[in-house]
PDB file of N, CA and C in Angstrom:
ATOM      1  N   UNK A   1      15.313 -10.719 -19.732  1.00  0.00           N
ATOM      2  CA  UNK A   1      16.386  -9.839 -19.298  1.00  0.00           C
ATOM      3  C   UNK A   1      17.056 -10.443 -18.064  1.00  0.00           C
ATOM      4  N   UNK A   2      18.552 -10.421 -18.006  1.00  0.00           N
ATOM      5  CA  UNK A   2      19.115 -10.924 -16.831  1.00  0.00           C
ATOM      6  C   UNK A   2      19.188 -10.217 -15.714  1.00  0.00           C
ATOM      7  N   UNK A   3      19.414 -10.850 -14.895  1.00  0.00           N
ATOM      8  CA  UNK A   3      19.178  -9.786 -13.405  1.00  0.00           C
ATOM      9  C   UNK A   3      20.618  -8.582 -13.380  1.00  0.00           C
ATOM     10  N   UNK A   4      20.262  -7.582 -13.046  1.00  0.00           N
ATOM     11  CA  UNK A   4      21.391  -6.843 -13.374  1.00  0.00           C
ATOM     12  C   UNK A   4      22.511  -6.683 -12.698  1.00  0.00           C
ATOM     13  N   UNK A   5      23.670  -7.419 -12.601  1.00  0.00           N
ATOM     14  CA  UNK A   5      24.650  -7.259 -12.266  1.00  0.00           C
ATOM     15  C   UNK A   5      24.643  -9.076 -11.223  1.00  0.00           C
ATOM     16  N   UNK A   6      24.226  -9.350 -11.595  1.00  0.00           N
ATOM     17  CA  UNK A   6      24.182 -10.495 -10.684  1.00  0.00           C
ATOM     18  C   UNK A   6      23.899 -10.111  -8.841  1.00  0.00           C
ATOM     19  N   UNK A   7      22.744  -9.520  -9.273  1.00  0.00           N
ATOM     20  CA  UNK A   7      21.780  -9.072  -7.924  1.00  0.00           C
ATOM     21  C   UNK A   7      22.521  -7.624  -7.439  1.00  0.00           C
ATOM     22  N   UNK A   8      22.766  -6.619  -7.870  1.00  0.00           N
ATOM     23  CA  UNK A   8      23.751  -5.696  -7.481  1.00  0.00           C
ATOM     24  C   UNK A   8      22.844  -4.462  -6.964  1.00  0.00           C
ATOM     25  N   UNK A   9      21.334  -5.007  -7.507  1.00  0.00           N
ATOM     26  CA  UNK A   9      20.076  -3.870  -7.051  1.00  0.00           C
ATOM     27  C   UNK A   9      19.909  -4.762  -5.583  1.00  0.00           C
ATOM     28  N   UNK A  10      19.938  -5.934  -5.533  1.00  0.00           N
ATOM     29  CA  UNK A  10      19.349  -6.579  -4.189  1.00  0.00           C
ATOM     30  C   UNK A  10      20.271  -6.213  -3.023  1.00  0.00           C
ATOM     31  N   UNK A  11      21.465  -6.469  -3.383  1.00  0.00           N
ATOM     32  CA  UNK A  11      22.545  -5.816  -2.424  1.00  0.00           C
ATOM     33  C   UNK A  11      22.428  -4.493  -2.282  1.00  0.00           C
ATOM     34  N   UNK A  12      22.560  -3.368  -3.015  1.00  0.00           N
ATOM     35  CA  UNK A  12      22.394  -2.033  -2.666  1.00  0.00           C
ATOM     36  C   UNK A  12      21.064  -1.794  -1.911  1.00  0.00           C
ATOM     37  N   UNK A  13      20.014  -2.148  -2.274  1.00  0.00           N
ATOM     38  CA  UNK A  13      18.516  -2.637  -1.355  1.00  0.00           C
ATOM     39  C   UNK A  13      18.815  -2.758   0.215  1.00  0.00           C
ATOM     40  N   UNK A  14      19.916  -4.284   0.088  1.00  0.00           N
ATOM     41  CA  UNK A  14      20.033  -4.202   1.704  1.00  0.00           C
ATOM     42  C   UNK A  14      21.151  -3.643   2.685  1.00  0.00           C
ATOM     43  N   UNK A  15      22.049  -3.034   1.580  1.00  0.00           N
ATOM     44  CA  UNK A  15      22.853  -2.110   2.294  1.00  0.00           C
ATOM     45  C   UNK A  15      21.989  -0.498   2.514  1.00  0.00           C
ATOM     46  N   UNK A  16      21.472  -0.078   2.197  1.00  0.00           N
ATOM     47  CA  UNK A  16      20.809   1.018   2.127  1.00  0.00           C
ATOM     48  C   UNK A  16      19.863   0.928   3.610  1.00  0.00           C
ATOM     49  N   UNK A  17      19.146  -0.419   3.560  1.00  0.00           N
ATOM     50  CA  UNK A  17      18.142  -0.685   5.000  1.00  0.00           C
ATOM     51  C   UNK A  17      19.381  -0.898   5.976  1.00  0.00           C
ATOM     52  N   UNK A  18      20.263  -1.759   6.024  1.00  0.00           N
ATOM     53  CA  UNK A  18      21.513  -1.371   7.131  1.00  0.00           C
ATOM     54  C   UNK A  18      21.499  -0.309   7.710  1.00  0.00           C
ATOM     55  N   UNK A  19      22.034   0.794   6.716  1.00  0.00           N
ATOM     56  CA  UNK A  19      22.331   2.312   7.075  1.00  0.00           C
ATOM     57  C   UNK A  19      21.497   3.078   7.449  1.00  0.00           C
ATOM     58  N   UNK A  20      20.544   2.637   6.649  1.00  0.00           N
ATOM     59  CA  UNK A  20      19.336   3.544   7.486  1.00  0.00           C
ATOM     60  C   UNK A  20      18.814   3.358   8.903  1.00  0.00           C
ATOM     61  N   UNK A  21      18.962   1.685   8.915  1.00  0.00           N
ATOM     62  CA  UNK A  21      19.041   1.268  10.249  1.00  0.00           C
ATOM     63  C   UNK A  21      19.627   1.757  11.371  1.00  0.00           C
ATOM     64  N   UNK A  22      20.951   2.286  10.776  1.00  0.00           N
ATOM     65  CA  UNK A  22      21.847   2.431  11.752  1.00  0.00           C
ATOM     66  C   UNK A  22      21.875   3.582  11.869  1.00  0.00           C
ATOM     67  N   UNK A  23      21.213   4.614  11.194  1.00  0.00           N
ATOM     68  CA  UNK A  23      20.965   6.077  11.558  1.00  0.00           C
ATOM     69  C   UNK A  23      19.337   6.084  11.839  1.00  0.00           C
ATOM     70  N   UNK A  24      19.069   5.403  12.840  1.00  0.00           N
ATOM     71  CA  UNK A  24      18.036   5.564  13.816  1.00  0.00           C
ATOM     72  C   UNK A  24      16.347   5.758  12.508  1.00  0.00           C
ATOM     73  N   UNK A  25      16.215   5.531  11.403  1.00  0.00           N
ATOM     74  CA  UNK A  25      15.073   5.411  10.414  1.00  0.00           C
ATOM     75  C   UNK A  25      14.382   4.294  11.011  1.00  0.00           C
ATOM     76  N   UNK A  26      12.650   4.668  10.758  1.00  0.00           N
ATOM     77  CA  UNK A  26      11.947   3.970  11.647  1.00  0.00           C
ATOM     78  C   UNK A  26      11.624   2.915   9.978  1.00  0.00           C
ATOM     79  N   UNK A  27      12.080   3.607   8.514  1.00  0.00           N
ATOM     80  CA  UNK A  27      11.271   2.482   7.694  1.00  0.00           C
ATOM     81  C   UNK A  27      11.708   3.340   6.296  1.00  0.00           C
ATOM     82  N   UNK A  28      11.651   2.403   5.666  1.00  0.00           N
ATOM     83  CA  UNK A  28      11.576   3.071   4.035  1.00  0.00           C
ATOM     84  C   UNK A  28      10.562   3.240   3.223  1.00  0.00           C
ATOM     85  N   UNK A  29      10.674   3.572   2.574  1.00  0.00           N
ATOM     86  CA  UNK A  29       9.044   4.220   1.747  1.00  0.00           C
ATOM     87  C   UNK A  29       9.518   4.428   0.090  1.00  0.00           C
ATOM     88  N   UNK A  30       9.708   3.015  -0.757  1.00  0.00           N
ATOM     89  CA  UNK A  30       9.851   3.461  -1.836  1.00  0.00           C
ATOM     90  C   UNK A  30       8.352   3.233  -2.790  1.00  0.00           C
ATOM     91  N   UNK A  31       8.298   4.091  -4.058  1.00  0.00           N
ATOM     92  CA  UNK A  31       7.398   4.017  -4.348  1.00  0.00           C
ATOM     93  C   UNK A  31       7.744   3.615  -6.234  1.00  0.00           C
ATOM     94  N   UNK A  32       6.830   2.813  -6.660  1.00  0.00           N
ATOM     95  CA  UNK A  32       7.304   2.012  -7.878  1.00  0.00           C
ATOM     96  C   UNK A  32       6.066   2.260  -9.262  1.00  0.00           C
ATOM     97  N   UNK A  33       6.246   2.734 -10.039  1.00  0.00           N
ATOM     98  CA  UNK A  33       5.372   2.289 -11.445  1.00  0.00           C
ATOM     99  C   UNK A  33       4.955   1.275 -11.405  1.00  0.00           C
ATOM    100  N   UNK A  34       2.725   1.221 -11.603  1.00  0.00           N
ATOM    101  CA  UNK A  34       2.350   0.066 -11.518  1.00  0.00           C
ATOM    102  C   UNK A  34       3.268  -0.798 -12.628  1.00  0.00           C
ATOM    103  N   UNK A  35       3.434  -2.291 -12.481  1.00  0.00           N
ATOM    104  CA  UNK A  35       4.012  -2.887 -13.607  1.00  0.00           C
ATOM    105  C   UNK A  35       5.594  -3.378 -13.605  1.00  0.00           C
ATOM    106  N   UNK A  36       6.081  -2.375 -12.219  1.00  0.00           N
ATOM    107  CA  UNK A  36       7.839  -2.237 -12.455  1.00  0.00           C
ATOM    108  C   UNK A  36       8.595  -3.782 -12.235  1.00  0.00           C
ATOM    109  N   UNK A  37       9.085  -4.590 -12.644  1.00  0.00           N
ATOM    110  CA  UNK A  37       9.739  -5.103 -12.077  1.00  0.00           C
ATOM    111  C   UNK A  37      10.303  -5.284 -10.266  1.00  0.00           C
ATOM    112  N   UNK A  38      10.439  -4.174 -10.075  1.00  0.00           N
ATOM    113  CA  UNK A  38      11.438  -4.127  -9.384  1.00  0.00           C
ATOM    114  C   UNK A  38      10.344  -4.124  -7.740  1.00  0.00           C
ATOM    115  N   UNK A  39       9.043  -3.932  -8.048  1.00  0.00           N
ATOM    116  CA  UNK A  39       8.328  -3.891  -6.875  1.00  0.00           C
ATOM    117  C   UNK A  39       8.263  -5.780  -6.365  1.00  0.00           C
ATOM    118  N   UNK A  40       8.610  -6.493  -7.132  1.00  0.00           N
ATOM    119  CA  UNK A  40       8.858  -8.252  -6.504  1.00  0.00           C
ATOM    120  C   UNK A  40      10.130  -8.061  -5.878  1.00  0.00           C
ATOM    121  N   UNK A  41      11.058  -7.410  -6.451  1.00  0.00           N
ATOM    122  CA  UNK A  41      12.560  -7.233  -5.912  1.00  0.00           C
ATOM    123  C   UNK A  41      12.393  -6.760  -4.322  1.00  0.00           C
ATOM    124  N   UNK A  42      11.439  -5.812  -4.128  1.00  0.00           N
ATOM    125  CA  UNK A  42      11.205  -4.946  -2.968  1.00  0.00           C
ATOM    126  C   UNK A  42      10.303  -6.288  -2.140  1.00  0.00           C
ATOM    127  N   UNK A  43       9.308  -6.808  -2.834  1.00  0.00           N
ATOM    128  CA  UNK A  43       8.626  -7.847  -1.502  1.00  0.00           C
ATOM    129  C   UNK A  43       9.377  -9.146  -0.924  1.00  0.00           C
ATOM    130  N   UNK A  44      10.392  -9.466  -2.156  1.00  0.00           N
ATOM    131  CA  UNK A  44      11.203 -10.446  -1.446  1.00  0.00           C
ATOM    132  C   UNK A  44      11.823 -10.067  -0.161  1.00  0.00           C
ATOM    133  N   UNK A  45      12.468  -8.469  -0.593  1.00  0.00           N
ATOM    134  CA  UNK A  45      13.093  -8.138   0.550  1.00  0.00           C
ATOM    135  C   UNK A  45      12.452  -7.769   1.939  1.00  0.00           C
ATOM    136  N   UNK A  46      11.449  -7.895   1.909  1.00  0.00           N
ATOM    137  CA  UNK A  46      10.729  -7.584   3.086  1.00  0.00           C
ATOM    138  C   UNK A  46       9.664  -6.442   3.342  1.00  0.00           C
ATOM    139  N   UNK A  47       9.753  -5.607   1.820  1.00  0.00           N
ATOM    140  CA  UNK A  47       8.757  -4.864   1.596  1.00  0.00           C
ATOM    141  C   UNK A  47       7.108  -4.706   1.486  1.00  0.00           C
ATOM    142  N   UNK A  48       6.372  -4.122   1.963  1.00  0.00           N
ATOM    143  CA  UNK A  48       4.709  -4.610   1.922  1.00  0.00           C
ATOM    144  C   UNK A  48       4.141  -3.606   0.924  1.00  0.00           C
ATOM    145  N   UNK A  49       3.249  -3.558   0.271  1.00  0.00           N
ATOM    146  CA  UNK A  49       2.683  -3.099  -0.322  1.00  0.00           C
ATOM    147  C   UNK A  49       1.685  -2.597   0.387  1.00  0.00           C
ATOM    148  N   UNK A  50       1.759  -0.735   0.722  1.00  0.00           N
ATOM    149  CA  UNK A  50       0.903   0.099   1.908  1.00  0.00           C
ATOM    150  C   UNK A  50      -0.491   0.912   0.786  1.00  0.00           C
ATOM    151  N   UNK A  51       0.096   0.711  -0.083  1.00  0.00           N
ATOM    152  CA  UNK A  51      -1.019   1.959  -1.277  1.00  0.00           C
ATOM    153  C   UNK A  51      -1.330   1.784  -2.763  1.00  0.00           C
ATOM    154  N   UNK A  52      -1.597   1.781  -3.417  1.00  0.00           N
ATOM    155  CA  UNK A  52      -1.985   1.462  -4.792  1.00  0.00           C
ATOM    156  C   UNK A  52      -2.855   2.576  -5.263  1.00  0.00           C
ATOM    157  N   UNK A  53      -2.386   3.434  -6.463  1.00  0.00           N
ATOM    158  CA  UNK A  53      -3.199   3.968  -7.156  1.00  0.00           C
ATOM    159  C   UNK A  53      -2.411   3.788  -8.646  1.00  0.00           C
ATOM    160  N   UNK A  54      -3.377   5.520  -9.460  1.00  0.00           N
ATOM    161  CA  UNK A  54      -3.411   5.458 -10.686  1.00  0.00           C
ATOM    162  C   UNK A  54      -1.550   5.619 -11.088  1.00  0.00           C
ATOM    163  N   UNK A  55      -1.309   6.099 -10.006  1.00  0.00           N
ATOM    164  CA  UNK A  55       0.436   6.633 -10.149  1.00  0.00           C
ATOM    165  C   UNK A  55       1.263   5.509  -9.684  1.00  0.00           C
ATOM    166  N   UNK A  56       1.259   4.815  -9.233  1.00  0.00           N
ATOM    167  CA  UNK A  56       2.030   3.347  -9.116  1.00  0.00           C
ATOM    168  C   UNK A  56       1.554   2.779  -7.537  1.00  0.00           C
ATOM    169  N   UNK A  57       2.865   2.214  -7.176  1.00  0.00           N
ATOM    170  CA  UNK A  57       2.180   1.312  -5.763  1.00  0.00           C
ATOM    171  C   UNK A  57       3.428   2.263  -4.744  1.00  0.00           C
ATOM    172  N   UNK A  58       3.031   2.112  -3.730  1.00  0.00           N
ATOM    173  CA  UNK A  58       3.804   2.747  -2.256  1.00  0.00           C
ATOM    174  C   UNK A  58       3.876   1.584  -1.732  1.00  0.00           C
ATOM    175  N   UNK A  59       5.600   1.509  -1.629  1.00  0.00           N
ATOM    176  CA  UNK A  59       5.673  -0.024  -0.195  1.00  0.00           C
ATOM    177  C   UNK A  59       6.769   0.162   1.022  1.00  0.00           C
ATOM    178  N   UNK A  60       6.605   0.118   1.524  1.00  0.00           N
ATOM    179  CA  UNK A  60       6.979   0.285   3.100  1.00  0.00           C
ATOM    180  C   UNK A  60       8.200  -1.210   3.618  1.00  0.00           C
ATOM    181  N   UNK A  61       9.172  -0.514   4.611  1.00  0.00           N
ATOM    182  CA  UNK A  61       9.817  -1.528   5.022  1.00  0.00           C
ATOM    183  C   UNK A  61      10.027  -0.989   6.343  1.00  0.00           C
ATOM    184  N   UNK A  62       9.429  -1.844   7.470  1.00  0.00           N
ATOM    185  CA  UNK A  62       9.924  -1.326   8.996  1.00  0.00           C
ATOM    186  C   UNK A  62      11.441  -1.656   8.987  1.00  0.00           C
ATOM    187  N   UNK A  63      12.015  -0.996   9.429  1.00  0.00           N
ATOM    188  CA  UNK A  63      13.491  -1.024  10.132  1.00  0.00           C
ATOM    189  C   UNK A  63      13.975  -1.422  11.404  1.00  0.00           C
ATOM    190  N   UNK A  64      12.485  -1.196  12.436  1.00  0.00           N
ATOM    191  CA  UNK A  64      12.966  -1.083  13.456  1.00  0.00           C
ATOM    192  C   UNK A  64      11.851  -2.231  14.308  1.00  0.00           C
ATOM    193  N   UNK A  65      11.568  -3.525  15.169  1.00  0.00           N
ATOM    194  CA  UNK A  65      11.092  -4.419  15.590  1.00  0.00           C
ATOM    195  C   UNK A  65      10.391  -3.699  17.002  1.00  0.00           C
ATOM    196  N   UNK A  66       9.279  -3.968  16.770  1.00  0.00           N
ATOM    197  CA  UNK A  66       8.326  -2.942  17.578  1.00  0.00           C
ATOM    198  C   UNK A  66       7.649  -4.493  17.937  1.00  0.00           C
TER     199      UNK A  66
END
């Protein structure tokens, strides 16, 4: 499968951490179906992997340089 839109999830990804940035968010917290694709999409971007269970994975992105 080709990447969709010619990266149009990776861009919305890092416009979304911008904004959130810029309205004072200390981090994001998306959470993914074990298996998804889209959780490599999230670690390239700087995402960590905080949790793992039977319901998928929880990954975290600081926003803010502590």
């Amino acid at each position: 499968m080709a990447t969709v839109a010619g990266g149009l999830g990776e861009r919305l990804l890092i416009e979304l951490a911008r904004v959130a940035r810029q309205a004072g968010f200390a981090r994001l917290s998306p959470s993914v179906d074990t298996g998804n694709r889209a959780a490599r999409l999230y670690q390239r971007l700087g995402y960590r992997v905080i949790s793992r269970d039977d319901h998928g994975i929880r990954m975290a992105l600081r926003l803010n340089e502590e």
